[in-house]
PDB file of N, CA and C in Angstrom:
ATOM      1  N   UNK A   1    -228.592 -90.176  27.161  1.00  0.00           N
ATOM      2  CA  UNK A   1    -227.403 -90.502  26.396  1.00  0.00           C
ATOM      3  C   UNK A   1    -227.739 -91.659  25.461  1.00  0.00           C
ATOM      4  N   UNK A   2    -227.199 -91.768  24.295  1.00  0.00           N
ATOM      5  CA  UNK A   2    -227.548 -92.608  23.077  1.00  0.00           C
ATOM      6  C   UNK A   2    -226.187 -93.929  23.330  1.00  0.00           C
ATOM      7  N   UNK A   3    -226.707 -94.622  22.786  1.00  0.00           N
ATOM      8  CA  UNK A   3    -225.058 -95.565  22.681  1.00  0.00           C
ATOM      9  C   UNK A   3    -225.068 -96.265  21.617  1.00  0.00           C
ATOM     10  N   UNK A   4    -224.444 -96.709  20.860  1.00  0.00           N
ATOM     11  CA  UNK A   4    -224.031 -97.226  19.605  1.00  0.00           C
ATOM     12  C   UNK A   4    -222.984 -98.512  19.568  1.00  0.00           C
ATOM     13  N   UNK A   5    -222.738 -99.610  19.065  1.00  0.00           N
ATOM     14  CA  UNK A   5    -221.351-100.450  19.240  1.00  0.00           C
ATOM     15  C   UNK A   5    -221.429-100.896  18.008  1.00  0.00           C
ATOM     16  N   UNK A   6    -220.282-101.156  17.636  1.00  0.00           N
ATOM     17  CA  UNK A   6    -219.955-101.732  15.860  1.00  0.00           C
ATOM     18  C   UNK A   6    -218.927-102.905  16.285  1.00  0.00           C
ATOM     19  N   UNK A   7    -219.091-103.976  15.878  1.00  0.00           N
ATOM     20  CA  UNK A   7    -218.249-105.230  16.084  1.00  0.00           C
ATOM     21  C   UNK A   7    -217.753-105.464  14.862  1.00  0.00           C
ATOM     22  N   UNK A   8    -216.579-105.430  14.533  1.00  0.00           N
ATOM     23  CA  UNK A   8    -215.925-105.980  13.136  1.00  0.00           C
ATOM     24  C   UNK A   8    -214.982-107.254  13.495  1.00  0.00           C
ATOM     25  N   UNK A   9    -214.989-107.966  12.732  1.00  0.00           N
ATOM     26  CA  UNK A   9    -214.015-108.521  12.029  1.00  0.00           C
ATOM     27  C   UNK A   9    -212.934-108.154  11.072  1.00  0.00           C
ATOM     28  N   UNK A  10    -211.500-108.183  11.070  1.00  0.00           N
ATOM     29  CA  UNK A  10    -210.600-108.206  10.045  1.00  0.00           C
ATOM     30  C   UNK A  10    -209.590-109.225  10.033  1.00  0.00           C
ATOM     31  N   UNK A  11    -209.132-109.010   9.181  1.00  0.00           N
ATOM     32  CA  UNK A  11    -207.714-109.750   8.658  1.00  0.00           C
ATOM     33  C   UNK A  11    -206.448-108.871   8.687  1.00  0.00           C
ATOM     34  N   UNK A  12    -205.571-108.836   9.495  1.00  0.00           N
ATOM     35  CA  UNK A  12    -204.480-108.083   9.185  1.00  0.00           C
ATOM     36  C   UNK A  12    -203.170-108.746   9.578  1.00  0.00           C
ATOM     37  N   UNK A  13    -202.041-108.217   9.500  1.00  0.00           N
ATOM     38  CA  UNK A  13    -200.491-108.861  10.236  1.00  0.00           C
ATOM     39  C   UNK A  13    -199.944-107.671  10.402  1.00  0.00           C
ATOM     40  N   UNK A  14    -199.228-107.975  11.374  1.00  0.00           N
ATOM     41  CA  UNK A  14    -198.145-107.054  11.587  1.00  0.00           C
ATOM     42  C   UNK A  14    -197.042-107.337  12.641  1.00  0.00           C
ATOM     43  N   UNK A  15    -196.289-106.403  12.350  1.00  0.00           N
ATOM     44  CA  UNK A  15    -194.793-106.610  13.418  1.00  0.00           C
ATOM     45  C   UNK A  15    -194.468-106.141  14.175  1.00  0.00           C
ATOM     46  N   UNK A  16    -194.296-106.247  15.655  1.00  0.00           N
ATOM     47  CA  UNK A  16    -193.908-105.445  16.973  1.00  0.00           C
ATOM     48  C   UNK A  16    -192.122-104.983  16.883  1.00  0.00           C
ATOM     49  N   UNK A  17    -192.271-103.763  17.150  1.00  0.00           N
ATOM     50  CA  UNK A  17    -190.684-103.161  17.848  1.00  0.00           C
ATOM     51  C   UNK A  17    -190.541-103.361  19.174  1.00  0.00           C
ATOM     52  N   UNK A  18    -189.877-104.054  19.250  1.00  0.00           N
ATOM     53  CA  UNK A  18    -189.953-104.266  21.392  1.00  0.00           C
ATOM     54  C   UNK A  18    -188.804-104.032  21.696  1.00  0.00           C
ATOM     55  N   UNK A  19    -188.697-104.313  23.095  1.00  0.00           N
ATOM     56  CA  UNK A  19    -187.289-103.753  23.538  1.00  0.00           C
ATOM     57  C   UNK A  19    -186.694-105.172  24.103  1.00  0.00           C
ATOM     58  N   UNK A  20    -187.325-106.289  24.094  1.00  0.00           N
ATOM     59  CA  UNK A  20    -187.357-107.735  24.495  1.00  0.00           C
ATOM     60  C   UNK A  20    -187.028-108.662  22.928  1.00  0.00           C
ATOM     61  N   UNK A  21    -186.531-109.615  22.907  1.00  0.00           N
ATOM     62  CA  UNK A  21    -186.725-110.605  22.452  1.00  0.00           C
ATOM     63  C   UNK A  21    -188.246-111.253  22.088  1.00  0.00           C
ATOM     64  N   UNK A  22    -188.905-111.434  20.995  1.00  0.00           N
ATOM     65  CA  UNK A  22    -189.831-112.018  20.926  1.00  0.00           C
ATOM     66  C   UNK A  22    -190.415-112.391  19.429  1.00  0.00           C
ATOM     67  N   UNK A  23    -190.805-113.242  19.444  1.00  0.00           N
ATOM     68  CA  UNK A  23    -191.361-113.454  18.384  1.00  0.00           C
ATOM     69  C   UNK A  23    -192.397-112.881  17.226  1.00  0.00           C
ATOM     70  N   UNK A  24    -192.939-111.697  18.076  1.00  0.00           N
ATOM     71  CA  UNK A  24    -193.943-111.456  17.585  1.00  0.00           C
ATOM     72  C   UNK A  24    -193.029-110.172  17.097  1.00  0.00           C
ATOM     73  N   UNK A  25    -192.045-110.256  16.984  1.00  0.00           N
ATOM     74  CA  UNK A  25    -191.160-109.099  16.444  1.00  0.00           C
ATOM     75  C   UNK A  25    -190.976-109.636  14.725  1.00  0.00           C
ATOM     76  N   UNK A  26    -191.299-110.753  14.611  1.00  0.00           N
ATOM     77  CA  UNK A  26    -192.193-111.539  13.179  1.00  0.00           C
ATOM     78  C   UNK A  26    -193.055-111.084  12.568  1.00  0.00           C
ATOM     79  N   UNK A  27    -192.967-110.888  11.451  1.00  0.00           N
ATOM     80  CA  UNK A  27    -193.999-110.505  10.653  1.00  0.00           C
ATOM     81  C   UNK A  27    -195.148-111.891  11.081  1.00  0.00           C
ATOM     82  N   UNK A  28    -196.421-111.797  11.402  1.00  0.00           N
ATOM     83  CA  UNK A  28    -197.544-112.652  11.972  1.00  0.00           C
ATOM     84  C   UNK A  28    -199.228-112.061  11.430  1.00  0.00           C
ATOM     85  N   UNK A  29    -199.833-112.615  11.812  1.00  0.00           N
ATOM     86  CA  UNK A  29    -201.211-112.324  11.547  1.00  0.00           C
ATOM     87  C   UNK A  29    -202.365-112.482  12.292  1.00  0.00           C
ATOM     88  N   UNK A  30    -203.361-112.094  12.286  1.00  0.00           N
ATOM     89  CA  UNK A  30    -204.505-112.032  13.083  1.00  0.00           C
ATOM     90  C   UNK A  30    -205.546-112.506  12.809  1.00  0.00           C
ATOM     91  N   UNK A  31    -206.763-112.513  12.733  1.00  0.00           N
ATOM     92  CA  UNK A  31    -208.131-112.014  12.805  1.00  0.00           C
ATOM     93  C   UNK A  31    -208.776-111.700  14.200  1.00  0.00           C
ATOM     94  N   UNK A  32    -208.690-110.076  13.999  1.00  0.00           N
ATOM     95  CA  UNK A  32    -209.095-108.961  14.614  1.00  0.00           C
ATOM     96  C   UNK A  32    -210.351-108.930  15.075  1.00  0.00           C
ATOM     97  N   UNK A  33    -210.845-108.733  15.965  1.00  0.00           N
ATOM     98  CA  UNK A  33    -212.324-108.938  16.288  1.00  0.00           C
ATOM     99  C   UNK A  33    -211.819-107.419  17.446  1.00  0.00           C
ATOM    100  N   UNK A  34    -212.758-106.297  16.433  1.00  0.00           N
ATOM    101  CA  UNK A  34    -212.754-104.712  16.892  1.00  0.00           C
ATOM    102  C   UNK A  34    -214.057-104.478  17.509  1.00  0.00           C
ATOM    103  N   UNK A  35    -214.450-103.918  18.248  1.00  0.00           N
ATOM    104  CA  UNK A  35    -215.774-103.560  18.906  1.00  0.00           C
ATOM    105  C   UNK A  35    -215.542-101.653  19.245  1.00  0.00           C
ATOM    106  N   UNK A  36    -216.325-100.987  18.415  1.00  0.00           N
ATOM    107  CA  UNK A  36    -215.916 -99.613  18.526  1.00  0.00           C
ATOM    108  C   UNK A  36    -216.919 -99.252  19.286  1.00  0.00           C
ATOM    109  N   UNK A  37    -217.326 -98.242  20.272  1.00  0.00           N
ATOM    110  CA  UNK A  37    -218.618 -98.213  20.969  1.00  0.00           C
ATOM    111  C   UNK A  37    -218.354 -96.482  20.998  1.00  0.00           C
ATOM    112  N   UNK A  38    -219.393 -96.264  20.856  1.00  0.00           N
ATOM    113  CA  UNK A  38    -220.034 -94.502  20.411  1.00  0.00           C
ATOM    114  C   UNK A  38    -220.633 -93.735  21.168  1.00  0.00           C
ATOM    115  N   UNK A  39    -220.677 -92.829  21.447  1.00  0.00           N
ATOM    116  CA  UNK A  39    -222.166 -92.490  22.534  1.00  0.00           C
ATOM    117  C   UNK A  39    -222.252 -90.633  21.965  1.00  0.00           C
ATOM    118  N   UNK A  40    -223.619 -90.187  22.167  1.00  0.00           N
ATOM    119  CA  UNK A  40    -223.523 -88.941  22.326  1.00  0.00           C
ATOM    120  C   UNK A  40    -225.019 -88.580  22.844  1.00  0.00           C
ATOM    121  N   UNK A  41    -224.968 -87.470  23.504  1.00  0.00           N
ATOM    122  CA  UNK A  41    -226.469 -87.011  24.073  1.00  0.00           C
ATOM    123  C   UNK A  41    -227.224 -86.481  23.112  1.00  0.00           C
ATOM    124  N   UNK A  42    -226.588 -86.565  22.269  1.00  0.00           N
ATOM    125  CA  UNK A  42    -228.371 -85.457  21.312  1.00  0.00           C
ATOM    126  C   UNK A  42    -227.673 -86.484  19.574  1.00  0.00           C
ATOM    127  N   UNK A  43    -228.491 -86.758  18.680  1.00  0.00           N
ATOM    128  CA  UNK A  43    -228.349 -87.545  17.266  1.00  0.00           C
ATOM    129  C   UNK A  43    -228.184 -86.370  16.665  1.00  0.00           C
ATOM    130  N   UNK A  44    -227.592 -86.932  15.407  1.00  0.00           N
ATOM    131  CA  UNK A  44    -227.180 -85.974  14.212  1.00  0.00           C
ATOM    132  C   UNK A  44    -228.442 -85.468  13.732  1.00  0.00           C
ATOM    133  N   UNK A  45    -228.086 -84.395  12.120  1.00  0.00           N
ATOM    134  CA  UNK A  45    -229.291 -84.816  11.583  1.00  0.00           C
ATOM    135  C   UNK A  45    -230.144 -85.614  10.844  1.00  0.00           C
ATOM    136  N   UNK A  46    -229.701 -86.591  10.794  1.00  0.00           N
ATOM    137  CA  UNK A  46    -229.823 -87.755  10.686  1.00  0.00           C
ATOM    138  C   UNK A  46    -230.480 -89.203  11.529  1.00  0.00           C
ATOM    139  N   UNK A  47    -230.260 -88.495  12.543  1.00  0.00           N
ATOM    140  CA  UNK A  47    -231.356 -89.299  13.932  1.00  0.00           C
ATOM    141  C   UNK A  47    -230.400 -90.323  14.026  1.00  0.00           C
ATOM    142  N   UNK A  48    -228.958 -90.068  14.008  1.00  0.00           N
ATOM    143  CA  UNK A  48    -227.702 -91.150  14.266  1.00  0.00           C
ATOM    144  C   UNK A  48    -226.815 -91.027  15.304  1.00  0.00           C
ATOM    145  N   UNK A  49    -225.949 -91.550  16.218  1.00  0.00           N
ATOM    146  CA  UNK A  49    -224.894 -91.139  17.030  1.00  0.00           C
ATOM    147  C   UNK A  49    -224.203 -91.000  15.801  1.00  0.00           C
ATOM    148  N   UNK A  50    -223.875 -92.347  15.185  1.00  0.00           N
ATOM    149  CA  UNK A  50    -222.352 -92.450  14.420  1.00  0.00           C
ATOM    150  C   UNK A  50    -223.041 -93.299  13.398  1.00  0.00           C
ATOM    151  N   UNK A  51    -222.797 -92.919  12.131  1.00  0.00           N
ATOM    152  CA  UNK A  51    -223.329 -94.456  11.038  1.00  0.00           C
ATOM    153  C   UNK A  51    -222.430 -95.648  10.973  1.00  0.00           C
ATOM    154  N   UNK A  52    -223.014 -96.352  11.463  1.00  0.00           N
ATOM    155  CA  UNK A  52    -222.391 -97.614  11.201  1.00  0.00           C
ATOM    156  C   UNK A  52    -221.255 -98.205  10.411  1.00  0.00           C
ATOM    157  N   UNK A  53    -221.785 -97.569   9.108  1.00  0.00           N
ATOM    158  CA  UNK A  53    -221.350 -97.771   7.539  1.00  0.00           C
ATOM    159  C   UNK A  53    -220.084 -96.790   7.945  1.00  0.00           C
ATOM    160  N   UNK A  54    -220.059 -95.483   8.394  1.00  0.00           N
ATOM    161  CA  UNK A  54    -218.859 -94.836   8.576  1.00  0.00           C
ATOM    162  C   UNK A  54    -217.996 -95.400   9.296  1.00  0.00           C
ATOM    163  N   UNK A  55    -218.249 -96.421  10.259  1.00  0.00           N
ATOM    164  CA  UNK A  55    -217.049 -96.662  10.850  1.00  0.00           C
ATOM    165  C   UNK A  55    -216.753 -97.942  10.591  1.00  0.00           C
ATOM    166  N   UNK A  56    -217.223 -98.765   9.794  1.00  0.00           N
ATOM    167  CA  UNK A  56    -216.676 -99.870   8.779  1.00  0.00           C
ATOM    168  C   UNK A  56    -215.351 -99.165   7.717  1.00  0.00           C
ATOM    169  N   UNK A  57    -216.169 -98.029   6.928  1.00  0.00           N
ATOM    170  CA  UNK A  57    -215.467 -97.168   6.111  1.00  0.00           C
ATOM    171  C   UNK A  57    -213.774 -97.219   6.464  1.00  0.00           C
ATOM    172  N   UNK A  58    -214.316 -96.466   7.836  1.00  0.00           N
ATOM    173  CA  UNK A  58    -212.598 -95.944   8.572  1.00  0.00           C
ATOM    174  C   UNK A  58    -211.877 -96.973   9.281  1.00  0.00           C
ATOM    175  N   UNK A  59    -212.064 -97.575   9.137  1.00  0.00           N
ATOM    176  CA  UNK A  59    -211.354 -98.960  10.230  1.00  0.00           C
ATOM    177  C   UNK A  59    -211.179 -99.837   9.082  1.00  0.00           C
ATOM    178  N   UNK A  60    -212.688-100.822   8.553  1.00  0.00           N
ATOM    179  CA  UNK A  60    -212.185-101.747   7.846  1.00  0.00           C
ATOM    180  C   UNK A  60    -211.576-101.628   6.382  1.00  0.00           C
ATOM    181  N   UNK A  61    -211.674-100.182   5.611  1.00  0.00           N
ATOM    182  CA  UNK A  61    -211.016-100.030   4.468  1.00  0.00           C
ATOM    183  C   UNK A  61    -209.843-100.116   4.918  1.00  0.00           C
ATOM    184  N   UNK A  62    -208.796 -99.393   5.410  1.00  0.00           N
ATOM    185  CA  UNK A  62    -207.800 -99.175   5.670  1.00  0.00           C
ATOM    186  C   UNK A  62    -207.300-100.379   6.504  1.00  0.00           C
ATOM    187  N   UNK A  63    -207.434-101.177   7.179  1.00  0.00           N
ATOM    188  CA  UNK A  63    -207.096-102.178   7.782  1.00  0.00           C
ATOM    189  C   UNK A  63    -207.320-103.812   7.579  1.00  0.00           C
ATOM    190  N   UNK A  64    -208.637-103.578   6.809  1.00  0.00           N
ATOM    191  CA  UNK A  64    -209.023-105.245   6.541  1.00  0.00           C
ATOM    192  C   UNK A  64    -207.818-105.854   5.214  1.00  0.00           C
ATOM    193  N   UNK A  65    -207.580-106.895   5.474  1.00  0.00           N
ATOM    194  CA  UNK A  65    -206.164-107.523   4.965  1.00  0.00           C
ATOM    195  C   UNK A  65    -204.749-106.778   4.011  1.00  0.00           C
ATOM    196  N   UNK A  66    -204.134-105.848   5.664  1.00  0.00           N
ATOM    197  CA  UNK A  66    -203.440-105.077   5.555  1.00  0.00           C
ATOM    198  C   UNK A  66    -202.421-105.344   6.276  1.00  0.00           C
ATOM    199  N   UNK A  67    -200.742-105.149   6.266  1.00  0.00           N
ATOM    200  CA  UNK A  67    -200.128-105.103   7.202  1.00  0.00           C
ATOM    201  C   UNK A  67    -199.728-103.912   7.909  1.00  0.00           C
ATOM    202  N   UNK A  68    -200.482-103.789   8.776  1.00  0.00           N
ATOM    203  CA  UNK A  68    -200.469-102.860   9.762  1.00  0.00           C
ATOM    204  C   UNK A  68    -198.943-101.864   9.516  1.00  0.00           C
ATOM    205  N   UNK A  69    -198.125-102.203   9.996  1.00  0.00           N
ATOM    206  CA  UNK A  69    -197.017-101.607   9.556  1.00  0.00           C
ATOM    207  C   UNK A  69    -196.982-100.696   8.416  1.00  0.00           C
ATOM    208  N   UNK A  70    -197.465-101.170   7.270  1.00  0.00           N
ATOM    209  CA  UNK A  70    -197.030-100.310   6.114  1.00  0.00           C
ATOM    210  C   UNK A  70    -198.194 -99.120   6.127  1.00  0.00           C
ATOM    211  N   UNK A  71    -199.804 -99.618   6.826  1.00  0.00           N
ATOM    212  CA  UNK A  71    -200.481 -98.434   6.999  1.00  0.00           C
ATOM    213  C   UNK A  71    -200.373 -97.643   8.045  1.00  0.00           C
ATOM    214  N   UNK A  72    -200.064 -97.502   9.306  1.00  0.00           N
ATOM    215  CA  UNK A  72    -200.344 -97.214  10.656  1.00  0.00           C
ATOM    216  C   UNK A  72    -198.437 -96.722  11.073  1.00  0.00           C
ATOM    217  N   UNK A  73    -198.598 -95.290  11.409  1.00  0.00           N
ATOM    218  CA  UNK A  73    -197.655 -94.443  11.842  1.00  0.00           C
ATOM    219  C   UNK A  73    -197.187 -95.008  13.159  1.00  0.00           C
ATOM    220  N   UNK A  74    -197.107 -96.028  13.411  1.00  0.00           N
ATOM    221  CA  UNK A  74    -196.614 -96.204  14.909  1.00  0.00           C
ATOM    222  C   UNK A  74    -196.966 -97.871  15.298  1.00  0.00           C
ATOM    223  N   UNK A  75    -195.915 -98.002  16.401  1.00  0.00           N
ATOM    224  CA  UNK A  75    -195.503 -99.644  16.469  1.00  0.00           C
ATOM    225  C   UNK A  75    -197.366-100.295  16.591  1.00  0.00           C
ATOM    226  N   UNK A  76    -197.529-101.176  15.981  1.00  0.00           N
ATOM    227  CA  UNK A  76    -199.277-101.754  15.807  1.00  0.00           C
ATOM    228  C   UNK A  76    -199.370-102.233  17.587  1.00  0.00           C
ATOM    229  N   UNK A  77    -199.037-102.084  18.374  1.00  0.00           N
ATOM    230  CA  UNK A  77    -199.736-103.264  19.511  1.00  0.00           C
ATOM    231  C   UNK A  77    -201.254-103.179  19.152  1.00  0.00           C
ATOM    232  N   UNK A  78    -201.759-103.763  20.597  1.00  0.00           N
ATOM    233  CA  UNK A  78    -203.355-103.787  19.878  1.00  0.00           C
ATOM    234  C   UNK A  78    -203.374-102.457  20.772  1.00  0.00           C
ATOM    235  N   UNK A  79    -202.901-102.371  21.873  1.00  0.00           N
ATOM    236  CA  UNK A  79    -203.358-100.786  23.089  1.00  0.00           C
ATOM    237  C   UNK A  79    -203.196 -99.824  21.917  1.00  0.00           C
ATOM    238  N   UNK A  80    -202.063 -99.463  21.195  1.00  0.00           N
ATOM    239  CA  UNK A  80    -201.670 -98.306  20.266  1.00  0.00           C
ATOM    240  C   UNK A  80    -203.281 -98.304  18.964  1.00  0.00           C
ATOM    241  N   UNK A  81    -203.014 -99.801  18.528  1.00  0.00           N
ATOM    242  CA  UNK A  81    -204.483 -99.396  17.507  1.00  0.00           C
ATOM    243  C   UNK A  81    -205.703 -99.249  17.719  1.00  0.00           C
ATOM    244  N   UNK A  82    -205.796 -99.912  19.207  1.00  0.00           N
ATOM    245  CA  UNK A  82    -207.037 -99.207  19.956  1.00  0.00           C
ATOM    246  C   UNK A  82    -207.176 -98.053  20.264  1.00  0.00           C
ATOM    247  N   UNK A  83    -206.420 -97.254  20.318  1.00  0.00           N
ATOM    248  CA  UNK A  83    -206.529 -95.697  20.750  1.00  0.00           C
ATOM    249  C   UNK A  83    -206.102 -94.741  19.262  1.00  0.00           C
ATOM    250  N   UNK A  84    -205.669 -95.377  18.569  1.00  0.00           N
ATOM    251  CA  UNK A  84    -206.003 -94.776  16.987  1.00  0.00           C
ATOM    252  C   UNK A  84    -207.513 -94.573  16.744  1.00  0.00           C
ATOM    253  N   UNK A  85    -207.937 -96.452  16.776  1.00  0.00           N
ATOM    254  CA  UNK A  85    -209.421 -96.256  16.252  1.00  0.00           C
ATOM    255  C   UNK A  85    -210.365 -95.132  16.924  1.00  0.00           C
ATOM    256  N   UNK A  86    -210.333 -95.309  18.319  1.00  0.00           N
ATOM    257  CA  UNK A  86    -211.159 -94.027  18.719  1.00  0.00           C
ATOM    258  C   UNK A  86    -210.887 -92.562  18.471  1.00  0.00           C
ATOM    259  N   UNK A  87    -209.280 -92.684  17.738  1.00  0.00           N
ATOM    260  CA  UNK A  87    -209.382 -91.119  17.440  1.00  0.00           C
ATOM    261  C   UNK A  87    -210.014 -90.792  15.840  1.00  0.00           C
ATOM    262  N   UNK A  88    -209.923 -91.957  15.149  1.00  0.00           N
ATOM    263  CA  UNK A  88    -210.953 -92.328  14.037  1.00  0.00           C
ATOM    264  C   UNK A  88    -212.163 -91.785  14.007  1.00  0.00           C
ATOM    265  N   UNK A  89    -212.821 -92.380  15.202  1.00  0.00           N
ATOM    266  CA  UNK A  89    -214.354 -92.078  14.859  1.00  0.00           C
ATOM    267  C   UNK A  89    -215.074 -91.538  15.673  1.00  0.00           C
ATOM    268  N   UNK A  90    -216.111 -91.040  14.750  1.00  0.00           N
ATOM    269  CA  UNK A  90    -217.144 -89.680  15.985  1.00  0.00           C
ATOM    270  C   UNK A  90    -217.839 -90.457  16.762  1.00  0.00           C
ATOM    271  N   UNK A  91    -217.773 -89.211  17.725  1.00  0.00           N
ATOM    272  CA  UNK A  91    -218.590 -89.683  18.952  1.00  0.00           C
ATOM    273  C   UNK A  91    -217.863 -90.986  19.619  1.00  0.00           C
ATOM    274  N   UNK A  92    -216.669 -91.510  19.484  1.00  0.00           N
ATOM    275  CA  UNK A  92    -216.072 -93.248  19.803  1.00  0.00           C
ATOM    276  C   UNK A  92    -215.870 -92.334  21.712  1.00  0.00           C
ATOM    277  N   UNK A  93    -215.611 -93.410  22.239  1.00  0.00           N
ATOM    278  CA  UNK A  93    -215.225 -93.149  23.528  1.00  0.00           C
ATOM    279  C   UNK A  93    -214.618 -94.591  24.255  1.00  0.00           C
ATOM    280  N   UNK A  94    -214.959 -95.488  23.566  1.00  0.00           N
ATOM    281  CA  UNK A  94    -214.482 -96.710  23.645  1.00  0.00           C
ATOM    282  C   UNK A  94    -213.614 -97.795  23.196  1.00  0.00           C
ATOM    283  N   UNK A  95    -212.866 -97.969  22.577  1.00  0.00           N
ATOM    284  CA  UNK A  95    -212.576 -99.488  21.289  1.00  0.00           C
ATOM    285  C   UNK A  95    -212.042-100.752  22.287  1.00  0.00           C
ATOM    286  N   UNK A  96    -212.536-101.461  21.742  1.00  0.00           N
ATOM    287  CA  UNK A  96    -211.786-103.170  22.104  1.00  0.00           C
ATOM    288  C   UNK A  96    -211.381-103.937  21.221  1.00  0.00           C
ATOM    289  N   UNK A  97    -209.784-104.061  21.209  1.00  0.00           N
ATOM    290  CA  UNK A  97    -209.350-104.660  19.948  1.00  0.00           C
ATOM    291  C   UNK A  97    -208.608-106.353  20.584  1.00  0.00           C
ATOM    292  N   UNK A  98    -209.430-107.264  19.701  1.00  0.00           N
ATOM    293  CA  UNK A  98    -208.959-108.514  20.112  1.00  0.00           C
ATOM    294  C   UNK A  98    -208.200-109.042  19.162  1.00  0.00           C
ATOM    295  N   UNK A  99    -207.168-109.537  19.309  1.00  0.00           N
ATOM    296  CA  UNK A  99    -206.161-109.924  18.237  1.00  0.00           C
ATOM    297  C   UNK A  99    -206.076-111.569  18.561  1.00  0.00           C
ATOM    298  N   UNK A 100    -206.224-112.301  19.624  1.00  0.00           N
ATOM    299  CA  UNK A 100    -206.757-113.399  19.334  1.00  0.00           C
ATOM    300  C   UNK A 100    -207.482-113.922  20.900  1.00  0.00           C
ATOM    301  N   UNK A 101    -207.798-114.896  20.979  1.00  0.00           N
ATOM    302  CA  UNK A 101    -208.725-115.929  21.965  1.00  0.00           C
ATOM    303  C   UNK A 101    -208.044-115.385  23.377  1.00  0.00           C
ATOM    304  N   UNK A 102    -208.704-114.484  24.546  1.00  0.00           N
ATOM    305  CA  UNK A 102    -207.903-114.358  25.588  1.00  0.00           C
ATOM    306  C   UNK A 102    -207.208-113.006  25.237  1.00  0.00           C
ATOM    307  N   UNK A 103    -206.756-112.569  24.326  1.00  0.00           N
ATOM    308  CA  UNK A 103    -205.759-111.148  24.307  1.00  0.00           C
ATOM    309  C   UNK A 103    -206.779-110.100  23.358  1.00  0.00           C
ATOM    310  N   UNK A 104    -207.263-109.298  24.739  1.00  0.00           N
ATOM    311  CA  UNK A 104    -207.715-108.343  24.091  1.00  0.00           C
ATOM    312  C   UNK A 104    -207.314-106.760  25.057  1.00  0.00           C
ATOM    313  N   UNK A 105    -207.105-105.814  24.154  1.00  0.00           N
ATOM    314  CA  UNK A 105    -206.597-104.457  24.563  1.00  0.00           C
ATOM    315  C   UNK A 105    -207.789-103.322  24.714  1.00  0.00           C
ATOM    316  N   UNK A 106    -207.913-102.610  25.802  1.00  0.00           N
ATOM    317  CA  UNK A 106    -209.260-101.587  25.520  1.00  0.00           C
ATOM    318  C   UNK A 106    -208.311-100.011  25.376  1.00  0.00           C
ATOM    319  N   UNK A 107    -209.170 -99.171  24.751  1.00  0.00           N
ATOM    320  CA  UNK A 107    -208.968 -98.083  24.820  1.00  0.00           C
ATOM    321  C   UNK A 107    -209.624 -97.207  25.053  1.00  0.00           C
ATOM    322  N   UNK A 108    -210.384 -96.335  26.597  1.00  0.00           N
ATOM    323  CA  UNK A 108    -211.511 -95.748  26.686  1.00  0.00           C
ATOM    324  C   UNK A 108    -211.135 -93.929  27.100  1.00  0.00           C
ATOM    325  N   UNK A 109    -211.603 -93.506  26.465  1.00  0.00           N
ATOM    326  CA  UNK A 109    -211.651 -91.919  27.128  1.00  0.00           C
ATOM    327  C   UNK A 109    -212.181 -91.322  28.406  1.00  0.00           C
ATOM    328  N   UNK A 110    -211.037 -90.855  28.909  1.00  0.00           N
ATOM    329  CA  UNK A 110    -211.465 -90.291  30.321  1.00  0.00           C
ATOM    330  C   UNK A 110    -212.974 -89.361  30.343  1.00  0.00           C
TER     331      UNK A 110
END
């Protein structure tokens, strides 16, 4: 089995729908620290799991200093955009999305 991990950085904000009182029901902001992790048993043709560059492409175009909200079909937590990103990208089976120091969300495939 091959394995692959891409660590990004972004910039984004966004606003929670909750069913609570909270602040973070505020328009707020981040810097995102994403870790997408890849795997597959046999490489492309290309001798790649996943290119790198592709999953900068799909994550950080669309997300790097964005408010989540106006791109992303559904309330941003980090669990919800963690399990977007892996439906993003090939071969993903993993994401870890940290939205700040201490709060981070995983999303892994059974």
């Amino acid at each position: 089995m091959y394995y692959v991990t891409k660590r990004l950085e972004i910039s984004g904000s966004h606003r929670l729908e909750l069913s609570y009182d909270s602040k973070c029901s505020n328009l707020h902001g981040h810097n995102w620290i994403i870790t997408v992790h890849c795997k597959a048993a046999t490489l492309n043709s290309d001798g790649m799991v996943t290119d790198f560059t592709h999953i900068k492409e799909n994550i950080s175009g669309l997300l790097d200093h964005a408010n989540f909200n106006d791109v992303l079909p559904f309330n941003p937590t980090a669990e919800n955009i963690a399990r977007w990103i892996c439906d993003q990208v090939e071969n993903c089976w993993r994401v870890d999305v940290q939205e700040s120091e201490g709060n981070i969300a995983t999303y892994q495939r059974d």
